[in-house]
PDB file of N, CA and C in Angstrom:
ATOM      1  N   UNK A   1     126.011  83.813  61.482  1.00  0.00           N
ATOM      2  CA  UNK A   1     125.984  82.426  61.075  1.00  0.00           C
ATOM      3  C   UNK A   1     125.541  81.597  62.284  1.00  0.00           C
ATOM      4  N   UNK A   2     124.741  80.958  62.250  1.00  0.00           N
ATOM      5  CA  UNK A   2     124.161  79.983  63.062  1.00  0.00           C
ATOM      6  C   UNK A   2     125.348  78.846  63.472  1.00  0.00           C
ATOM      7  N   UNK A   3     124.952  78.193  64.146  1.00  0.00           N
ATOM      8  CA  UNK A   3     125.658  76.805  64.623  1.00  0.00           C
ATOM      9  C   UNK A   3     125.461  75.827  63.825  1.00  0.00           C
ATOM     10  N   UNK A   4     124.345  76.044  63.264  1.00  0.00           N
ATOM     11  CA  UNK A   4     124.388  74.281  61.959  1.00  0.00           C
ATOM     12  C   UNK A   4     124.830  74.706  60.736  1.00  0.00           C
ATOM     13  N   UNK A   5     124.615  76.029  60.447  1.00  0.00           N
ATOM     14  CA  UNK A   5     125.797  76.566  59.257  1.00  0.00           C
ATOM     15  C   UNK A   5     126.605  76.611  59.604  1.00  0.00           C
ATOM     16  N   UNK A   6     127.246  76.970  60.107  1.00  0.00           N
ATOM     17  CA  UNK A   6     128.559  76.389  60.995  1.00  0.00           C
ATOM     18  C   UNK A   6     129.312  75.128  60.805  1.00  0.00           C
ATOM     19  N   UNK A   7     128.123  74.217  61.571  1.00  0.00           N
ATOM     20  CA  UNK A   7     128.828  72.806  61.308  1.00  0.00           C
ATOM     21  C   UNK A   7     128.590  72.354  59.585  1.00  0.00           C
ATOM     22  N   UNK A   8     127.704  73.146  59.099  1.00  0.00           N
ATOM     23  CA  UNK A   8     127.762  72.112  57.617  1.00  0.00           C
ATOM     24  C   UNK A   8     128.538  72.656  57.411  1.00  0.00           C
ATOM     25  N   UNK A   9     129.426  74.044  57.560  1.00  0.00           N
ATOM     26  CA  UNK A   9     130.667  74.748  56.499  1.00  0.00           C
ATOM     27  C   UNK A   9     131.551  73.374  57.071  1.00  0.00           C
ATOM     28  N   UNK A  10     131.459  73.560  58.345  1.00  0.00           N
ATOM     29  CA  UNK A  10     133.273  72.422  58.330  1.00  0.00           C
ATOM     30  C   UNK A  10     132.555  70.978  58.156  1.00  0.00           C
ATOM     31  N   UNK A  11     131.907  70.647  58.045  1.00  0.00           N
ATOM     32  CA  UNK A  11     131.474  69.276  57.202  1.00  0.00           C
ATOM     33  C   UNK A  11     131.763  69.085  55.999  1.00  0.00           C
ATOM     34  N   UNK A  12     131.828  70.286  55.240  1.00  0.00           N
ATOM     35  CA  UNK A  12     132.008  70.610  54.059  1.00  0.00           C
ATOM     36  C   UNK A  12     133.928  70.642  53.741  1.00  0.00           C
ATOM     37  N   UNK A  13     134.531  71.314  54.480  1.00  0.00           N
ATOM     38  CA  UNK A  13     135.882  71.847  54.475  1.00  0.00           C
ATOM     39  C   UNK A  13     136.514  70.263  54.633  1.00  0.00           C
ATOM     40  N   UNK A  14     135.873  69.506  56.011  1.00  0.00           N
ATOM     41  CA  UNK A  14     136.420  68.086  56.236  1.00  0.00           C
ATOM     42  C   UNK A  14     136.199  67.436  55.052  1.00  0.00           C
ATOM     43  N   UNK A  15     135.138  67.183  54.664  1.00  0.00           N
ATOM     44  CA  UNK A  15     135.108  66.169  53.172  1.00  0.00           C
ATOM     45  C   UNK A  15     135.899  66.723  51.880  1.00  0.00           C
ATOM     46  N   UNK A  16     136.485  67.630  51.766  1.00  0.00           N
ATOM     47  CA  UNK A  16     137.227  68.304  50.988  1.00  0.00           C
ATOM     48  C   UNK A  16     138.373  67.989  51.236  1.00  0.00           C
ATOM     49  N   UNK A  17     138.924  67.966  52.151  1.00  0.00           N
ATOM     50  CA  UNK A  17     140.323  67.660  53.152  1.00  0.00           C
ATOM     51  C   UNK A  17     140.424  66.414  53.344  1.00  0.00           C
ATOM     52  N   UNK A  18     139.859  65.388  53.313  1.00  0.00           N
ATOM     53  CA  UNK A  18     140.208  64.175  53.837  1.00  0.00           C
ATOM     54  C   UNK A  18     140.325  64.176  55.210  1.00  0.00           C
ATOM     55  N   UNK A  19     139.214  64.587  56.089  1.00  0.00           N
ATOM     56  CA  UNK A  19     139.766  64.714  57.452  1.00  0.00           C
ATOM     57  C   UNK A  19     138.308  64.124  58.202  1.00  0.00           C
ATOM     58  N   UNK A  20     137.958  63.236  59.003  1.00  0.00           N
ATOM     59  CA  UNK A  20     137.386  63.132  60.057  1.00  0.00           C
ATOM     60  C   UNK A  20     135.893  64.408  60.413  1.00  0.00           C
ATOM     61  N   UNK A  21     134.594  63.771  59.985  1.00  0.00           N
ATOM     62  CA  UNK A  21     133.892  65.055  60.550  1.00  0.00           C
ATOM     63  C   UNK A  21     133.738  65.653  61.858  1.00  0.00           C
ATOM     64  N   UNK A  22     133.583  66.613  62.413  1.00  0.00           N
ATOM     65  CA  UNK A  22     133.536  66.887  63.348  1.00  0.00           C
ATOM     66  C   UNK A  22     132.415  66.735  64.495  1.00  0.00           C
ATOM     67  N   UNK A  23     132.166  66.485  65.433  1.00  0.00           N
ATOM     68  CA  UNK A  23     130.840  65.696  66.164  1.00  0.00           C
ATOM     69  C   UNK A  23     130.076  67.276  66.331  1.00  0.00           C
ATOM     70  N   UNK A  24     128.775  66.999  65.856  1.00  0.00           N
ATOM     71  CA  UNK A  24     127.421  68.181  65.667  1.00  0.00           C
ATOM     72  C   UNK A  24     127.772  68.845  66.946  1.00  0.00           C
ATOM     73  N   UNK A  25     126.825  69.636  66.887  1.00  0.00           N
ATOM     74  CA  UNK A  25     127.328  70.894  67.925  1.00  0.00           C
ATOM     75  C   UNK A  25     125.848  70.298  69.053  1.00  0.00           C
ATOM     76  N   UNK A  26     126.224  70.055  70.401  1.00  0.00           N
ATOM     77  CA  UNK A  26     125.623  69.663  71.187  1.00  0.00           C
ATOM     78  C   UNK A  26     125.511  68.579  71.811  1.00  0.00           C
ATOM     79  N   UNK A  27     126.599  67.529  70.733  1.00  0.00           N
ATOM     80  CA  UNK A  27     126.602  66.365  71.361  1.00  0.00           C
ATOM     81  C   UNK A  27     127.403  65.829  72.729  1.00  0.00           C
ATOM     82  N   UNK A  28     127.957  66.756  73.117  1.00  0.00           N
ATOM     83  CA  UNK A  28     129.241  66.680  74.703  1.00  0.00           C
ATOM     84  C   UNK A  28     128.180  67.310  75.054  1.00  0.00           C
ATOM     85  N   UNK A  29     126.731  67.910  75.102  1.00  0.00           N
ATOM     86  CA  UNK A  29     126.542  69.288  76.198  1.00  0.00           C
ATOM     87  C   UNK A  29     126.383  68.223  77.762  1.00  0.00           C
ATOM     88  N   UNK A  30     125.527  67.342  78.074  1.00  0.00           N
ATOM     89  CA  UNK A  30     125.788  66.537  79.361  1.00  0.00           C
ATOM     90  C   UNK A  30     127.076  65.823  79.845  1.00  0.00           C
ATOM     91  N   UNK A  31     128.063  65.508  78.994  1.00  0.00           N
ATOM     92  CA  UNK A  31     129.564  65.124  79.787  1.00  0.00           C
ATOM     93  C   UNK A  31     129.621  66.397  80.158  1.00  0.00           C
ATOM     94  N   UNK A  32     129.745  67.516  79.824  1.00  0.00           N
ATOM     95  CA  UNK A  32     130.010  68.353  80.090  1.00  0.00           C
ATOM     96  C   UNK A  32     129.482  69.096  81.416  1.00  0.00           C
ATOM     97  N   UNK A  33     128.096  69.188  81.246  1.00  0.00           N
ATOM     98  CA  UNK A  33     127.052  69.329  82.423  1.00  0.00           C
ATOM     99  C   UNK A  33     127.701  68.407  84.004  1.00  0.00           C
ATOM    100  N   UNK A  34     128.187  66.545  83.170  1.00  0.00           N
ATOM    101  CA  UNK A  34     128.424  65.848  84.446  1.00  0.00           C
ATOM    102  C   UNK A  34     129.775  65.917  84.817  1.00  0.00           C
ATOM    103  N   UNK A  35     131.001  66.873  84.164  1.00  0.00           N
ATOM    104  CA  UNK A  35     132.241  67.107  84.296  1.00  0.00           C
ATOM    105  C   UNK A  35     132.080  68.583  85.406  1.00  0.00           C
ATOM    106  N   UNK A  36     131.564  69.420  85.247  1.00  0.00           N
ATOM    107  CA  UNK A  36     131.183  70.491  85.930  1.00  0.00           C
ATOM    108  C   UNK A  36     130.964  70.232  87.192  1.00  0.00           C
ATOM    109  N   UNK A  37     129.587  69.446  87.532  1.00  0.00           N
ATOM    110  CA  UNK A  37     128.820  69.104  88.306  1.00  0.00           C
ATOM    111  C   UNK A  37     130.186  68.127  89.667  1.00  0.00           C
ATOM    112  N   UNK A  38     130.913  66.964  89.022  1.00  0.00           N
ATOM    113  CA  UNK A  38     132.054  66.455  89.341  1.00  0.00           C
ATOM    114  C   UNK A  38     132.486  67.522  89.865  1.00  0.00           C
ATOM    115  N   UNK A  39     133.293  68.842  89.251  1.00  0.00           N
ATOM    116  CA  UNK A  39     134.253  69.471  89.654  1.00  0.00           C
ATOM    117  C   UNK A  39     133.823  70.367  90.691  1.00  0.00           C
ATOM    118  N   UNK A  40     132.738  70.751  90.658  1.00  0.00           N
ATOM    119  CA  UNK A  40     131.714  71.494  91.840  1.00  0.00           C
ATOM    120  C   UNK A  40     132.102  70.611  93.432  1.00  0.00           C
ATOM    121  N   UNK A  41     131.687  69.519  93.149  1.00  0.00           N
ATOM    122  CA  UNK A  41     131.535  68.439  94.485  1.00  0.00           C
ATOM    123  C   UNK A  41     133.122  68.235  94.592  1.00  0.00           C
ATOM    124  N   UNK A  42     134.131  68.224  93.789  1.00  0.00           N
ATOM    125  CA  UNK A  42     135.482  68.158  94.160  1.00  0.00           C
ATOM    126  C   UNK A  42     136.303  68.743  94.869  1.00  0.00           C
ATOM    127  N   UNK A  43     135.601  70.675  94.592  1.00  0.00           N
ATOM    128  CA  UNK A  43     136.203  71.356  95.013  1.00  0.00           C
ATOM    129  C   UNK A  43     135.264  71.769  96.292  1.00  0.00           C
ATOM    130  N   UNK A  44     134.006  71.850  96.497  1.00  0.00           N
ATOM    131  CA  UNK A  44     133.400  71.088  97.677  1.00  0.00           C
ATOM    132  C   UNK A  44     134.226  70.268  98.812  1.00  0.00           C
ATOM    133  N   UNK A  45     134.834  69.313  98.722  1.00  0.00           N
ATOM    134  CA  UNK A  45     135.205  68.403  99.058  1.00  0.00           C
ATOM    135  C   UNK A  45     136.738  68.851 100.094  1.00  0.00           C
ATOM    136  N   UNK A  46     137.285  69.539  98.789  1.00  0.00           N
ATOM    137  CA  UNK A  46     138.356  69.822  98.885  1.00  0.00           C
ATOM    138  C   UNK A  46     138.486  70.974 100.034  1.00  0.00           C
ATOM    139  N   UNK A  47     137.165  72.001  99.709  1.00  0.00           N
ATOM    140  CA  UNK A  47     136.889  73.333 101.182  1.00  0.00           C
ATOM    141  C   UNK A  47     136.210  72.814 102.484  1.00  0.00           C
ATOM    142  N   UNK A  48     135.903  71.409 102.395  1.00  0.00           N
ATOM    143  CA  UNK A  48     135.218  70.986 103.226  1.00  0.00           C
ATOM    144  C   UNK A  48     134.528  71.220 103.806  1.00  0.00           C
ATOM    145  N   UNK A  49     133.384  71.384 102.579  1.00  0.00           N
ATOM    146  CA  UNK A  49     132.194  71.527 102.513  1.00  0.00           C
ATOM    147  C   UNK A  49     131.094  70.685 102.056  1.00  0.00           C
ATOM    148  N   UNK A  50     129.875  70.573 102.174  1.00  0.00           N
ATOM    149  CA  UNK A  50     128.764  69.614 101.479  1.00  0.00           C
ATOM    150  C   UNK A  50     128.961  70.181 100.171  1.00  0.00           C
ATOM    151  N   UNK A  51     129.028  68.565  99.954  1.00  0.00           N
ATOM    152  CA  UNK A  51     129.138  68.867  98.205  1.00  0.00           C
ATOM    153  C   UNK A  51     127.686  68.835  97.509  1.00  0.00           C
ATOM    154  N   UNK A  52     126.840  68.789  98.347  1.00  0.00           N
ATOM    155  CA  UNK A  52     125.036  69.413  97.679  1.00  0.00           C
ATOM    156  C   UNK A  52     124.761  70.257  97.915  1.00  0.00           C
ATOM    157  N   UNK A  53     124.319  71.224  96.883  1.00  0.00           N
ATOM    158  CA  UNK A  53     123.857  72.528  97.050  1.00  0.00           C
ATOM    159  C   UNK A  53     122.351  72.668  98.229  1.00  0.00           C
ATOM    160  N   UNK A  54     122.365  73.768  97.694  1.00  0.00           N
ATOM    161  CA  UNK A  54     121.210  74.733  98.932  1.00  0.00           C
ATOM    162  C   UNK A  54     119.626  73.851  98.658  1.00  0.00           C
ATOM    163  N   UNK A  55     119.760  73.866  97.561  1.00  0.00           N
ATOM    164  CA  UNK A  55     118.248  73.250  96.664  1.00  0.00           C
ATOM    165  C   UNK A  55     118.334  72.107  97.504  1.00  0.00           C
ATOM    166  N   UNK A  56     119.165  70.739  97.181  1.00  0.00           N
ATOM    167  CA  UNK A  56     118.589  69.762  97.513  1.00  0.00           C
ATOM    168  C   UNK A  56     118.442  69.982  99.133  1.00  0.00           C
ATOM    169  N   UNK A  57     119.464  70.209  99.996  1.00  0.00           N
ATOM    170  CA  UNK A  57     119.284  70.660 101.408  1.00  0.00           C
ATOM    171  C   UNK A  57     117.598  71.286 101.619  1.00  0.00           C
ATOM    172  N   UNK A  58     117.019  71.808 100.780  1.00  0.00           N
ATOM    173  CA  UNK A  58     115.883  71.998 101.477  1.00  0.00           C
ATOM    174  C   UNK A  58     114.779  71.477 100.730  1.00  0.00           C
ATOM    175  N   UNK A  59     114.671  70.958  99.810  1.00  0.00           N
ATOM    176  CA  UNK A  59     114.356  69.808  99.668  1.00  0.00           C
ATOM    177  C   UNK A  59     113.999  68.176 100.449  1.00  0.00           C
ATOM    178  N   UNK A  60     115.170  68.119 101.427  1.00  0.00           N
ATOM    179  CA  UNK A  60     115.634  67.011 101.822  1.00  0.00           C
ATOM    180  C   UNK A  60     114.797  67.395 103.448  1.00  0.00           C
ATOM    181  N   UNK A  61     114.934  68.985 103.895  1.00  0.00           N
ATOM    182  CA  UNK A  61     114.184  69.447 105.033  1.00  0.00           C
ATOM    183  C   UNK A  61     112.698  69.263 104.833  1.00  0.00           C
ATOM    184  N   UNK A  62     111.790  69.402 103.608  1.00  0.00           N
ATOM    185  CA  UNK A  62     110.227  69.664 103.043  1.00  0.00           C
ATOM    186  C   UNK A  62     110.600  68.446 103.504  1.00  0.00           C
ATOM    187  N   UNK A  63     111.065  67.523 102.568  1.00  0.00           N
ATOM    188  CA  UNK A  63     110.576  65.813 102.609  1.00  0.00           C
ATOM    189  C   UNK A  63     110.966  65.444 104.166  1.00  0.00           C
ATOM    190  N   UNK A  64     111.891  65.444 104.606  1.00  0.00           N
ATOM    191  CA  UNK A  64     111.907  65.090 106.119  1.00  0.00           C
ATOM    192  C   UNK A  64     111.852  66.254 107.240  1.00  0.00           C
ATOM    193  N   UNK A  65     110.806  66.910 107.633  1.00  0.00           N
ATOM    194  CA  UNK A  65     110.442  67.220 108.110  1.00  0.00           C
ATOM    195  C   UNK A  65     111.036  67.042 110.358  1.00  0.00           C
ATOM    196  N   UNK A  66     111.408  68.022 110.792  1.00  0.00           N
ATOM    197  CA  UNK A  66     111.877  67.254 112.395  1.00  0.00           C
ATOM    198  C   UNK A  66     110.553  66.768 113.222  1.00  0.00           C
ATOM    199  N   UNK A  67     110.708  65.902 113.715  1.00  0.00           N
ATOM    200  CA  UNK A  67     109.441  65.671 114.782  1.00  0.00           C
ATOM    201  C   UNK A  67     109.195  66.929 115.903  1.00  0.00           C
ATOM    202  N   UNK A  68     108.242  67.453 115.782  1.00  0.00           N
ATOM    203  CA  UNK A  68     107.766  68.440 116.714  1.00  0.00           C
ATOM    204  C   UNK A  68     107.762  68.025 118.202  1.00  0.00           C
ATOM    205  N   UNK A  69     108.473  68.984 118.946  1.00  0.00           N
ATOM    206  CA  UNK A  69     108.483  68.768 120.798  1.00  0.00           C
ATOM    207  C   UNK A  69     106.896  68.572 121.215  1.00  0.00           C
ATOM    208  N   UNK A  70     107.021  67.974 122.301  1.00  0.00           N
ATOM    209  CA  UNK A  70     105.657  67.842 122.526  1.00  0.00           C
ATOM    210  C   UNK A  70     106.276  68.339 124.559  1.00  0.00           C
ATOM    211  N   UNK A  71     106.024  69.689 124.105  1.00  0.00           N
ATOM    212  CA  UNK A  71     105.605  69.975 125.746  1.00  0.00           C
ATOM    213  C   UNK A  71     104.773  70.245 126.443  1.00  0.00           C
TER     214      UNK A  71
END
């Protein structure tokens, strides 16, 4: 059974029941993504550590680049 058969069965069961439909399947996926992401940098925080990963760190090295010695 798929996920939207899924949700139409209990769409179906709720309107039968008198109960509240249930929110489609996908609609939390970014709170969710930005609850994660939060708890990453928290516990970061907490080991005292940078709470940005490896990616942006070199990222942040491409774009700023050190000035080269000039000897």
């Amino acid at each position: 059974m798929s996920s939207t058969q899924h949700h139409l069965l209990d769409l179906y069961r709720a309107q039968r029941l008198g109960e509240p439909a249930p929110p489609a399947p996908g609609i939390h996926d970014w709170q969710v993504v930005r609850e994660w992401r939060d708890h990453r940098q928290f516990r970061a925080a907490l080991a005292e550590r940078p709470a940005h990963g490896p990616l942006r760190q070199a990222l942040a090295r491409w774009l700023r680049p050190r000035p080269r010695s000039t000897c």
